[in-house]
Protein backbone atom coordinates (compact mmCIF):
# COMPACT_ATOMS: atom_id res chain seq x y z
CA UNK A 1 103.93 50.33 134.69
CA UNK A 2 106.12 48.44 136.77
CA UNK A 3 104.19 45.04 138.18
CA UNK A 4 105.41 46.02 141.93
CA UNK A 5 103.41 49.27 141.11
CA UNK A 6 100.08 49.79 143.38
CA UNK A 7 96.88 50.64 141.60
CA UNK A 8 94.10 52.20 143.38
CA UNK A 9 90.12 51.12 142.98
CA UNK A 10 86.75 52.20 144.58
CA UNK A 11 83.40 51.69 143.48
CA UNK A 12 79.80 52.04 144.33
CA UNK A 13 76.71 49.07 143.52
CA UNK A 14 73.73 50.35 145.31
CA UNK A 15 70.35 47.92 144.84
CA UNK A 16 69.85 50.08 141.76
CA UNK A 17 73.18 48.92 139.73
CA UNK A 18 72.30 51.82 137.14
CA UNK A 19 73.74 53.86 140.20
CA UNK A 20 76.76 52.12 140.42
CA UNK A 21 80.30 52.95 139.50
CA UNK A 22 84.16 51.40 139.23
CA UNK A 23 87.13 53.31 138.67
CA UNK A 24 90.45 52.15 139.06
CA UNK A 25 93.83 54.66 138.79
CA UNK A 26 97.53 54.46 139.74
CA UNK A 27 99.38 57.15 141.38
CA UNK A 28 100.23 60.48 139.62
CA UNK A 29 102.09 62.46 141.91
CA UNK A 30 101.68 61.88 145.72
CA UNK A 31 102.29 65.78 146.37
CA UNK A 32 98.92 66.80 145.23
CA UNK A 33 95.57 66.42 146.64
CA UNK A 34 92.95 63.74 145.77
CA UNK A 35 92.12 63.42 143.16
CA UNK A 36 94.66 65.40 141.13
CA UNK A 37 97.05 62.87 142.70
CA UNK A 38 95.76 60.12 140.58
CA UNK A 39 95.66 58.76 136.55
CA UNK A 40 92.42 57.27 135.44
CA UNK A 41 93.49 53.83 133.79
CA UNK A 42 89.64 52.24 133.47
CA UNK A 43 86.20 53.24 134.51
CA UNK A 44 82.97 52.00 134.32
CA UNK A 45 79.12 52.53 135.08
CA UNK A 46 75.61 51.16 135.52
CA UNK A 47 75.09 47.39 134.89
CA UNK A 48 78.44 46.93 133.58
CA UNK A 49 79.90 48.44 136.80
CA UNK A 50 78.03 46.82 138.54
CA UNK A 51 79.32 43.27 136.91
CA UNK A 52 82.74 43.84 137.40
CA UNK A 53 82.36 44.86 141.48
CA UNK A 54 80.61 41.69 142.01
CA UNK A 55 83.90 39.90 140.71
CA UNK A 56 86.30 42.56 143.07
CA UNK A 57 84.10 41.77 145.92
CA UNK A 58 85.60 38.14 147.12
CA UNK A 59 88.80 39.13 146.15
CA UNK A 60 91.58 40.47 148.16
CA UNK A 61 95.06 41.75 148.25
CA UNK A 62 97.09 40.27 145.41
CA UNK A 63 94.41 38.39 143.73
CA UNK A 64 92.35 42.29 143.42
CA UNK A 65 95.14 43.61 142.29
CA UNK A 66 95.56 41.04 139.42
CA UNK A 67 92.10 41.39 138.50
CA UNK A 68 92.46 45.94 138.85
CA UNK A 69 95.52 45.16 136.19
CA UNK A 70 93.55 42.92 134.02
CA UNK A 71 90.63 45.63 133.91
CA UNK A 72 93.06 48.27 133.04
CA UNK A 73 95.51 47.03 130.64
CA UNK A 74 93.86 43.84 129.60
């Protein structure tokens, strides 16, 4: 993966953080739908989820993309 390459994250923490969810993916192949247009490089869920977003959450731009690439290749 190149570093000018975009990767893709959403993610859910409800109050109940066994609910909650982090996935983060690069882009497959733009011609298909979602989600087939996407390669899972990292999820997670419940508390540990739920860890991680509170990290994303005062980041932005390059600094969340940093921290999406450190998730997913280490």
């Amino acid at each position: 993966m190149s570093n000018a390459e975009k990767l893709h994250y959403d993610y859910s923490c409800e109050e109940g953080e066994e609910s909650s969810w982090l996935w983060i993916t690069k882009m497959k192949d733009p011609a298909l739908p979602e989600p087939h247009c996407y390669s899972l490089l990292f999820s997670a869920e419940g508390t540990h989820a739920a860890t991680l977003i509170k990290n994303f959450q005062s980041l932005s731009g390059d600094e969340a993309q940093e921290y999406a690439k450190q998730l997913a290749f280490g």
